[in-house]
PDB file of N, CA and C in Angstrom:
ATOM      1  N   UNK A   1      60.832 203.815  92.303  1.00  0.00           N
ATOM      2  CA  UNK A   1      60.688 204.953  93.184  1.00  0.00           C
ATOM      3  C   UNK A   1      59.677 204.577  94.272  1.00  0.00           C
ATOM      4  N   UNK A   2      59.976 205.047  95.380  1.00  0.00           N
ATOM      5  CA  UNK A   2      59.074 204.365  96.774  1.00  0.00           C
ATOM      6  C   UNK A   2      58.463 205.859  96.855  1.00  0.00           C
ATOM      7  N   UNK A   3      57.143 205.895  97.229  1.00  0.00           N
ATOM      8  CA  UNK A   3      56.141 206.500  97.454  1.00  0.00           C
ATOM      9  C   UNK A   3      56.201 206.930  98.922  1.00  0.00           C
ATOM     10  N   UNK A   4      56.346 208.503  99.288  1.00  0.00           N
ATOM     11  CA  UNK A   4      56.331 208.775 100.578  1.00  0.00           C
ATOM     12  C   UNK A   4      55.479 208.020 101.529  1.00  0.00           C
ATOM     13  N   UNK A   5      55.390 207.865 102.466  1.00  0.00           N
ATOM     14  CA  UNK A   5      54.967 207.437 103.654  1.00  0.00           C
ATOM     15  C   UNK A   5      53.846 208.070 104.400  1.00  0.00           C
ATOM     16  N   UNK A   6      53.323 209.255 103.989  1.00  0.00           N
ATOM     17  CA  UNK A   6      52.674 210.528 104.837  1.00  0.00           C
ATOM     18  C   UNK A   6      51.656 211.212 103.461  1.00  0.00           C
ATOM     19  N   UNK A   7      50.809 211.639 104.784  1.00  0.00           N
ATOM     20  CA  UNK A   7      49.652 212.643 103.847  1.00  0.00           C
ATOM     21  C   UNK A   7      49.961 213.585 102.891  1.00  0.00           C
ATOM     22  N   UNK A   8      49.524 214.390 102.461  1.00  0.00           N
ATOM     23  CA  UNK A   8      49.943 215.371 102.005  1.00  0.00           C
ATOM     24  C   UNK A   8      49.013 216.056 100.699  1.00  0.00           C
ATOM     25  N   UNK A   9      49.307 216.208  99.587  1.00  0.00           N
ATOM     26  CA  UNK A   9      48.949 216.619  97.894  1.00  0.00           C
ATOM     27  C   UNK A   9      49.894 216.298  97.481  1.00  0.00           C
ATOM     28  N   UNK A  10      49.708 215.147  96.501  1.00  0.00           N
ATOM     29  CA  UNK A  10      50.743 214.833  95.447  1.00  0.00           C
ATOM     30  C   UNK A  10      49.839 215.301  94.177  1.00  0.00           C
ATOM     31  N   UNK A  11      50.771 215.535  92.991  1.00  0.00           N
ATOM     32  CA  UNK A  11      50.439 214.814  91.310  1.00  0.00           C
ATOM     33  C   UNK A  11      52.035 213.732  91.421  1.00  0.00           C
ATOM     34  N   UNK A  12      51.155 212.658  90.672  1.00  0.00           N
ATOM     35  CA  UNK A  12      51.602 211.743  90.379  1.00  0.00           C
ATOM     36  C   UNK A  12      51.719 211.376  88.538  1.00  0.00           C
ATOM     37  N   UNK A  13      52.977 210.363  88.490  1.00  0.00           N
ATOM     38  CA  UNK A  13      52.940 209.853  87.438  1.00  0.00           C
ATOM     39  C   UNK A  13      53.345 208.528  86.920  1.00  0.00           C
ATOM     40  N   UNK A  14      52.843 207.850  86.604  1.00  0.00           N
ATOM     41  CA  UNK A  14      52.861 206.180  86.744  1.00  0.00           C
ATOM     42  C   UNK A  14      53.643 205.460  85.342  1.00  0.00           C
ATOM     43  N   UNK A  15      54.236 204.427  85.460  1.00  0.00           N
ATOM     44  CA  UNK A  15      53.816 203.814  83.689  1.00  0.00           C
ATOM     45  C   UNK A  15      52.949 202.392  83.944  1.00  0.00           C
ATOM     46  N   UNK A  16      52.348 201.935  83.440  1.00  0.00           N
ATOM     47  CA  UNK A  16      51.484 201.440  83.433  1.00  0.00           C
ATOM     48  C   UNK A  16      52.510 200.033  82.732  1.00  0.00           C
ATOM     49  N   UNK A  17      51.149 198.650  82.754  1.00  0.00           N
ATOM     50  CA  UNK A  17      52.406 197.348  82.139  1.00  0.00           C
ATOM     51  C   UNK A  17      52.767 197.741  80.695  1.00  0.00           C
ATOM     52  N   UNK A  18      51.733 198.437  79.917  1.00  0.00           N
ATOM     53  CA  UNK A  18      51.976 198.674  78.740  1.00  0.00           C
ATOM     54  C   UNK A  18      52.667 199.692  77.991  1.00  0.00           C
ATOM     55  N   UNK A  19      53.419 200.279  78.877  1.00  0.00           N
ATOM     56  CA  UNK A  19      54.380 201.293  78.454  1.00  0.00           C
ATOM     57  C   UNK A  19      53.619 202.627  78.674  1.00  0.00           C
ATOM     58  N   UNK A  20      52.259 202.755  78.629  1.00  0.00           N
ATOM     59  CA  UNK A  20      51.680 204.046  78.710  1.00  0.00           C
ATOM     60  C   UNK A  20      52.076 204.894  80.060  1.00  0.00           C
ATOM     61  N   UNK A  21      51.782 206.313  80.110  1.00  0.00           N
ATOM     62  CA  UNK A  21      52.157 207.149  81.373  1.00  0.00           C
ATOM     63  C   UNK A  21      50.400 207.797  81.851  1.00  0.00           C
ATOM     64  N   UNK A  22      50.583 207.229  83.259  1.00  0.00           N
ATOM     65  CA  UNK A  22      49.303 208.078  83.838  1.00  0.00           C
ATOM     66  C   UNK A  22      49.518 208.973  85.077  1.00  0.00           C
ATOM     67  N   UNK A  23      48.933 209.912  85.320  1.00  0.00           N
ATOM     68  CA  UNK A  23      48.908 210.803  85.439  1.00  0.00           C
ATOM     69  C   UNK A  23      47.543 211.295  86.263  1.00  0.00           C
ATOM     70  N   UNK A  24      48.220 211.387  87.898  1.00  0.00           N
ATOM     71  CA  UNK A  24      46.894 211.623  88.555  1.00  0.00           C
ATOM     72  C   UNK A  24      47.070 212.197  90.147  1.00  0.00           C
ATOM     73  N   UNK A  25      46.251 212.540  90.761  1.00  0.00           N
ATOM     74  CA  UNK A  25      46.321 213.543  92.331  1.00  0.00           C
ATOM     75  C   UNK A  25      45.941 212.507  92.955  1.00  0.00           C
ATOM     76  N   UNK A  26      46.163 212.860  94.662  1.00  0.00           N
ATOM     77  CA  UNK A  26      45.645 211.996  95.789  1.00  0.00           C
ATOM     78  C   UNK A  26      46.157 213.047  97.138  1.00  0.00           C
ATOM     79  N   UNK A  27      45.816 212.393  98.083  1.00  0.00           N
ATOM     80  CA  UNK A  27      45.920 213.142  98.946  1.00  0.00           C
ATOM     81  C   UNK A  27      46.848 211.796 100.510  1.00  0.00           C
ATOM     82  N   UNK A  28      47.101 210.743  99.426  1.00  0.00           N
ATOM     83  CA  UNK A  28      47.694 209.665 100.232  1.00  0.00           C
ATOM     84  C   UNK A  28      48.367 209.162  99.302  1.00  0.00           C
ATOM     85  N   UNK A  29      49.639 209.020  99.078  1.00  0.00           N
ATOM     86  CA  UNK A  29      50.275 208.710  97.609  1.00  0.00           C
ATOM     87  C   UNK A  29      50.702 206.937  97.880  1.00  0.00           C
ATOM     88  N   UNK A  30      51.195 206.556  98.927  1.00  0.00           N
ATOM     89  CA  UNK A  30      51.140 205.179  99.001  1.00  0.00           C
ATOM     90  C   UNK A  30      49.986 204.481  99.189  1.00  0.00           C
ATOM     91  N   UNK A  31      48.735 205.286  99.727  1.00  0.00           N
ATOM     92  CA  UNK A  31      47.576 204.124  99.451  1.00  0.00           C
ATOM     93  C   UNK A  31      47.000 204.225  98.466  1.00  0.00           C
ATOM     94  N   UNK A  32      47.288 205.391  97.145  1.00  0.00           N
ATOM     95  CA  UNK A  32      46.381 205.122  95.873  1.00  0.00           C
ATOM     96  C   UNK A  32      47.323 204.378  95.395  1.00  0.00           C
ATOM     97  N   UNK A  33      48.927 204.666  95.243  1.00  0.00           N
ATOM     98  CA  UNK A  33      49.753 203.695  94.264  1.00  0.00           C
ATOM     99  C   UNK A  33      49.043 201.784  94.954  1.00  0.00           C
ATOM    100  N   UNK A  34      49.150 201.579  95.968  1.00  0.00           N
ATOM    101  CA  UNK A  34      48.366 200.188  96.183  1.00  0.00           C
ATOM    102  C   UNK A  34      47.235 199.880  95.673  1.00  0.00           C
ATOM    103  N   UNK A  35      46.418 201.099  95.527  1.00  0.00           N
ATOM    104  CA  UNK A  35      44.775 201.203  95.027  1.00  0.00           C
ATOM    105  C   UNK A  35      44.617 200.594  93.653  1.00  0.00           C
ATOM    106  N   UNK A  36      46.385 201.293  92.805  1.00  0.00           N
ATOM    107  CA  UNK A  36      46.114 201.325  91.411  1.00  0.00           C
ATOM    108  C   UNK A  36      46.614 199.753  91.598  1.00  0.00           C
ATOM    109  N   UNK A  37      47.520 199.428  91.840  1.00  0.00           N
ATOM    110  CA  UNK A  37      47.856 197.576  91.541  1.00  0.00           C
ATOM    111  C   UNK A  37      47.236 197.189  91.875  1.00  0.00           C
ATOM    112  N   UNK A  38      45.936 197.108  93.316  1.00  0.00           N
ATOM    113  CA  UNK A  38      44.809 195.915  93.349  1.00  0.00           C
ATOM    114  C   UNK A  38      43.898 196.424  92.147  1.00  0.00           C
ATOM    115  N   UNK A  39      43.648 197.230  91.136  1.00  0.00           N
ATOM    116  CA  UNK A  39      42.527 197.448  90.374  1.00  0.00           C
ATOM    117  C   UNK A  39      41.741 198.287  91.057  1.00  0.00           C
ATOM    118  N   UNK A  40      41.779 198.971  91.721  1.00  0.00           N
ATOM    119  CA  UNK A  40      40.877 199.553  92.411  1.00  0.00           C
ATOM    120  C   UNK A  40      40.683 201.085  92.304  1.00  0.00           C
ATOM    121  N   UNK A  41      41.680 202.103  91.606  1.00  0.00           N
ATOM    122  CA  UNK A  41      41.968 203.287  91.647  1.00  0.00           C
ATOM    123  C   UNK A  41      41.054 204.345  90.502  1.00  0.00           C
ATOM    124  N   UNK A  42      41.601 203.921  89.405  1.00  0.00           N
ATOM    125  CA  UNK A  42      41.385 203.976  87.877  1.00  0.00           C
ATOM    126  C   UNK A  42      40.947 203.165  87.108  1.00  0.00           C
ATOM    127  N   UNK A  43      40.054 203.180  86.455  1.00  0.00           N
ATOM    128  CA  UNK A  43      39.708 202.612  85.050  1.00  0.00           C
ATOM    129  C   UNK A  43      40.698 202.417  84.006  1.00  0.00           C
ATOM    130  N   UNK A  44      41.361 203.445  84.258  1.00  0.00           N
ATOM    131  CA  UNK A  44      42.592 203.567  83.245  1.00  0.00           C
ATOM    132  C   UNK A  44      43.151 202.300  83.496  1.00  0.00           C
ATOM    133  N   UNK A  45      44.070 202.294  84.592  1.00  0.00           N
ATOM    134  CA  UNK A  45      44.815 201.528  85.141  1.00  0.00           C
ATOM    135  C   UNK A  45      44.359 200.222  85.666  1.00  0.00           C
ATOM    136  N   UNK A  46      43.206 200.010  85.734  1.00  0.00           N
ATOM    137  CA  UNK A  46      42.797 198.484  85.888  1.00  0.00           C
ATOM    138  C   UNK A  46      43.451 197.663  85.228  1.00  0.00           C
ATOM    139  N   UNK A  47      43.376 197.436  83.971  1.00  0.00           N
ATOM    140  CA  UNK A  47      43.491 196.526  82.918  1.00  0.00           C
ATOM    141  C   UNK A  47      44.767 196.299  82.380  1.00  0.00           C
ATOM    142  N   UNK A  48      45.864 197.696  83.698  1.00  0.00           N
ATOM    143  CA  UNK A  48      47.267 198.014  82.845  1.00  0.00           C
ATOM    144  C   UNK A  48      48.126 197.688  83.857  1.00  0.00           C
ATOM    145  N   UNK A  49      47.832 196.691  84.549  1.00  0.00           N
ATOM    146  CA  UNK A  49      48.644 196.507  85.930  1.00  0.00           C
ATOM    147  C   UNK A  49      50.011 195.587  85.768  1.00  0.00           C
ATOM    148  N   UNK A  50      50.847 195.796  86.459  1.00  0.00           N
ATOM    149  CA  UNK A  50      50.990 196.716  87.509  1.00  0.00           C
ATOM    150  C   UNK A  50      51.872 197.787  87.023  1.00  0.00           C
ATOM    151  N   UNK A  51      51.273 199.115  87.860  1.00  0.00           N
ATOM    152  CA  UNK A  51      51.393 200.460  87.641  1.00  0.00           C
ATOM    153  C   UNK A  51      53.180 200.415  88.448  1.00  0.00           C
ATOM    154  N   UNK A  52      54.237 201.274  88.042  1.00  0.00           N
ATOM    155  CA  UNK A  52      54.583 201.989  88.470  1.00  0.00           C
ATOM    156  C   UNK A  52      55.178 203.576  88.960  1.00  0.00           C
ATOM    157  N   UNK A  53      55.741 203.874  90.481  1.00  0.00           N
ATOM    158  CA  UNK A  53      55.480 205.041  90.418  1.00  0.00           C
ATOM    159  C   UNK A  53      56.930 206.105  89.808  1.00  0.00           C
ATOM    160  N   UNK A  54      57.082 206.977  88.995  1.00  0.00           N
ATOM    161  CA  UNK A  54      58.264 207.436  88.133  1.00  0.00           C
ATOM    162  C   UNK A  54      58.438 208.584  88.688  1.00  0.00           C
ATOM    163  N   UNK A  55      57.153 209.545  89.359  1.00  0.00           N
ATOM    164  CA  UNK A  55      57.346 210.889  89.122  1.00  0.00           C
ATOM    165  C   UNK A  55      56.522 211.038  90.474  1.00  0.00           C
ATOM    166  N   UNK A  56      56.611 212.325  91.102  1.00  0.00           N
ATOM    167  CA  UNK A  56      55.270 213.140  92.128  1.00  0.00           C
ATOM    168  C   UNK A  56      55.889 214.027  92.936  1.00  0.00           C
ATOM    169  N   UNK A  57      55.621 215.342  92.837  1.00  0.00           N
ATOM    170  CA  UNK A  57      55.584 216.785  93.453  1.00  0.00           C
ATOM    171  C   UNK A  57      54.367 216.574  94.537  1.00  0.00           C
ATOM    172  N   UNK A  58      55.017 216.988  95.759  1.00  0.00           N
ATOM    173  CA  UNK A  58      54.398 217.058  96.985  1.00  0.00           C
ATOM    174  C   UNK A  58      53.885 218.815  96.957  1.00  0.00           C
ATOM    175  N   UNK A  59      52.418 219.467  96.536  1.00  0.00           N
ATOM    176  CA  UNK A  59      52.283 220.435  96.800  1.00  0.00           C
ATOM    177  C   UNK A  59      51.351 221.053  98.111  1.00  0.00           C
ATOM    178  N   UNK A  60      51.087 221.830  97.988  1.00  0.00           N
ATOM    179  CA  UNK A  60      50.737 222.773  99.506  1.00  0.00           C
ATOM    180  C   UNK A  60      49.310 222.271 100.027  1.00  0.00           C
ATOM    181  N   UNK A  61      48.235 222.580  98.444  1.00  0.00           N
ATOM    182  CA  UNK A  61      46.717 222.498  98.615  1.00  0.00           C
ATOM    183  C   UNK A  61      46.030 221.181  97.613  1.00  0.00           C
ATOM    184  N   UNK A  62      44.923 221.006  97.848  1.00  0.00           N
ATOM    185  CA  UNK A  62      44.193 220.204  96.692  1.00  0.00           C
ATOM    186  C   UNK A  62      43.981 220.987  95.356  1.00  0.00           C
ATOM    187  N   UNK A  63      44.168 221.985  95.660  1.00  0.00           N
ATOM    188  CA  UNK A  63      43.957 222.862  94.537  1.00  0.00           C
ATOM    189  C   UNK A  63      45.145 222.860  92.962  1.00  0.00           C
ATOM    190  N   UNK A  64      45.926 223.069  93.940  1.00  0.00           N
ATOM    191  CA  UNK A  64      47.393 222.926  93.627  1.00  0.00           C
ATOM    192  C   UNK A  64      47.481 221.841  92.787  1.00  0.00           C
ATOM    193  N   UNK A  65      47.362 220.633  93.834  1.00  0.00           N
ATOM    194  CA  UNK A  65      47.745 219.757  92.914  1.00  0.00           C
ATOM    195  C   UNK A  65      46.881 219.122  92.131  1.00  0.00           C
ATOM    196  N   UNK A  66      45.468 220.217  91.931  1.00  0.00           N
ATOM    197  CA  UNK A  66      44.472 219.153  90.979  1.00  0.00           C
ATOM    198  C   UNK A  66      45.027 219.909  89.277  1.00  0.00           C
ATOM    199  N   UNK A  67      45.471 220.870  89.713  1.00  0.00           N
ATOM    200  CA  UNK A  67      46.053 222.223  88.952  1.00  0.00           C
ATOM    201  C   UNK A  67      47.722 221.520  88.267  1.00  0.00           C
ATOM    202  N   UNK A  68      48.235 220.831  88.619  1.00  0.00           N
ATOM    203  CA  UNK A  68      49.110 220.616  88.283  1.00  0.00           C
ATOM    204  C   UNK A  68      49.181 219.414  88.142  1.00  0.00           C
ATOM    205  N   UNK A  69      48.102 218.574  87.976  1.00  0.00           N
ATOM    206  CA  UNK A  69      47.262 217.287  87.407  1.00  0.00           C
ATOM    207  C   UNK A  69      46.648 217.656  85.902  1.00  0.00           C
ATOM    208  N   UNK A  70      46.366 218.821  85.680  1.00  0.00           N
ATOM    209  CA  UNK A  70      46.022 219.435  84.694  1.00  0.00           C
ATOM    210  C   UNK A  70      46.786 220.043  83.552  1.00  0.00           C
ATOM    211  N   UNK A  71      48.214 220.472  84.031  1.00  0.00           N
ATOM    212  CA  UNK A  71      49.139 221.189  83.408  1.00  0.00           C
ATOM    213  C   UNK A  71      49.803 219.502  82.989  1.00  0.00           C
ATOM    214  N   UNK A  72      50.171 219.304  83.514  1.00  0.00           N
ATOM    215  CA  UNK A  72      51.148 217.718  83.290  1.00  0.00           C
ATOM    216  C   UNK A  72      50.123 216.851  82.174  1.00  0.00           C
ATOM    217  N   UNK A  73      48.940 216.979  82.168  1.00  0.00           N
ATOM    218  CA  UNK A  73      48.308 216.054  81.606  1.00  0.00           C
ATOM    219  C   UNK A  73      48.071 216.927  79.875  1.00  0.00           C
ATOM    220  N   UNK A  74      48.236 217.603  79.782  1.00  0.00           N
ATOM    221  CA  UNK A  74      48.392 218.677  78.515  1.00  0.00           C
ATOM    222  C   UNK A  74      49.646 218.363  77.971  1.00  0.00           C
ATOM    223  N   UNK A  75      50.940 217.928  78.521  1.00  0.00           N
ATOM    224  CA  UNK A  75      52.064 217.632  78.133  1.00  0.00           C
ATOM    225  C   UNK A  75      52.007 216.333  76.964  1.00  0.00           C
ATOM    226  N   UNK A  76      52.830 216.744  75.906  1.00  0.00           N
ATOM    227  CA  UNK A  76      53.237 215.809  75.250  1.00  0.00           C
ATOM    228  C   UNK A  76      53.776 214.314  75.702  1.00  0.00           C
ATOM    229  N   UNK A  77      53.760 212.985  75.378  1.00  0.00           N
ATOM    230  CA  UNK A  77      54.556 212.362  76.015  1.00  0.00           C
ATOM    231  C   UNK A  77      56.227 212.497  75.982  1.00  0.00           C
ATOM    232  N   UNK A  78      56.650 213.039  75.429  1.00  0.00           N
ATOM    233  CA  UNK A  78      58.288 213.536  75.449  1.00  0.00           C
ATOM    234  C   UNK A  78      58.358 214.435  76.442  1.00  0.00           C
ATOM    235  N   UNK A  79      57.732 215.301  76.791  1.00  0.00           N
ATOM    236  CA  UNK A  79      57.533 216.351  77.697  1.00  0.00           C
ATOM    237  C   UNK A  79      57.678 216.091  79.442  1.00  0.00           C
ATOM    238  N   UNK A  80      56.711 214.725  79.569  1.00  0.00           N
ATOM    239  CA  UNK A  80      56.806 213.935  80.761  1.00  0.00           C
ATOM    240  C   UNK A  80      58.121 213.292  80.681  1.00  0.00           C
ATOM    241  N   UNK A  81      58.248 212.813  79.625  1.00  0.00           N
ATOM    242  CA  UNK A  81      59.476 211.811  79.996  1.00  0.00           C
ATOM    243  C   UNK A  81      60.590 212.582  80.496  1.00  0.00           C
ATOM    244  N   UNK A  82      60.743 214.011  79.658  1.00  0.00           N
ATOM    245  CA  UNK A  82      61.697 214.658  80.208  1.00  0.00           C
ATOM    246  C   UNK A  82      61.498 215.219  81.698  1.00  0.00           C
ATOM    247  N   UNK A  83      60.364 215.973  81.997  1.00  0.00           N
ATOM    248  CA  UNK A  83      60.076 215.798  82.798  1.00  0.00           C
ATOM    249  C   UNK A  83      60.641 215.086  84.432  1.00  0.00           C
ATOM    250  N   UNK A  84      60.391 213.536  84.094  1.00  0.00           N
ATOM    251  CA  UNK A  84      60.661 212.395  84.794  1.00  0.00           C
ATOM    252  C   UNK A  84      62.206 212.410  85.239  1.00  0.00           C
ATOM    253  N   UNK A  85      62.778 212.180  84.070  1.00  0.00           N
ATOM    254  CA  UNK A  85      64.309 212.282  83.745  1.00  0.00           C
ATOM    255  C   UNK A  85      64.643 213.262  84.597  1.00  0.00           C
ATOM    256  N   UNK A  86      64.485 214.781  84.223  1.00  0.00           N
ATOM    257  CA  UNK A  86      65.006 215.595  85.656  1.00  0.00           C
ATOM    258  C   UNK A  86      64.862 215.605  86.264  1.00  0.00           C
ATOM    259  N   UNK A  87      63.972 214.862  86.993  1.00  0.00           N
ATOM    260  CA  UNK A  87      63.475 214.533  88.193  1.00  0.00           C
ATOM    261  C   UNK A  87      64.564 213.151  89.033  1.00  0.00           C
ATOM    262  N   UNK A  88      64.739 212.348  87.679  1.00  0.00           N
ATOM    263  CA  UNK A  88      65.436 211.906  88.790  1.00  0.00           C
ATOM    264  C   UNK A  88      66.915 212.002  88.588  1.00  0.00           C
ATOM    265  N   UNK A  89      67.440 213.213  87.985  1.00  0.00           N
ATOM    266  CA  UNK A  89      68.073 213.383  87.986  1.00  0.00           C
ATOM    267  C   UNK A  89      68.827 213.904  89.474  1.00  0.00           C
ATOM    268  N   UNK A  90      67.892 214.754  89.225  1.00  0.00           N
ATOM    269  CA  UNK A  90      67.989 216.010  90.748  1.00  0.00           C
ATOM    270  C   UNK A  90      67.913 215.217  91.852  1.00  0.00           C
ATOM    271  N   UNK A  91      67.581 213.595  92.465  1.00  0.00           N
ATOM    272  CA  UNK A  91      67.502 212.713  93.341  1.00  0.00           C
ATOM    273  C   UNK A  91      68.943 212.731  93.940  1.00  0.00           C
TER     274      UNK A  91
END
């Protein structure tokens, strides 16, 4: 999945090299996804490179999407995956 081009509020959702899913906001979605493969983004994701990107809702405010960085991250991992799946379904 290619990462919009433009500003905005994303939540994002990554898998990492090790199969894990992360899960995180920005306000530039192609320069943190670069952030996370040089090591530079997350702690998480340092050590789990290279990240890619699966999932991300473009919302209105920072609020929004720190809010729905929060709801997603409460999710089960089956939950995301499904999640993901309709997502790209609906593509």
């Amino acid at each position: 999945m290619t990462a919009p081009d433009k500003n905005g509020y994303f939540t994002y959702i990554l898998r990492c090299a090790d199969n894990t899913l992360y899960c995180g906001w920005t306000n530039n979605l192609a320069k943190r996804l670069a952030a996370h493969n040089a090591g530079t983004a997350a702690k998480y994701t340092r050590s789990r490179r290279p990240v890619e990107l699966l999932y991300f809702e473009e919302l209105e405010t920072r609020q929004e999407a720190m809010s729905r960085e929060f709801h997603i991250k409460r999710l089960s991992r089956a939950e995301k995956q499904k999640l993901i799946k309709t997502n790209l379904q609906e593509m």
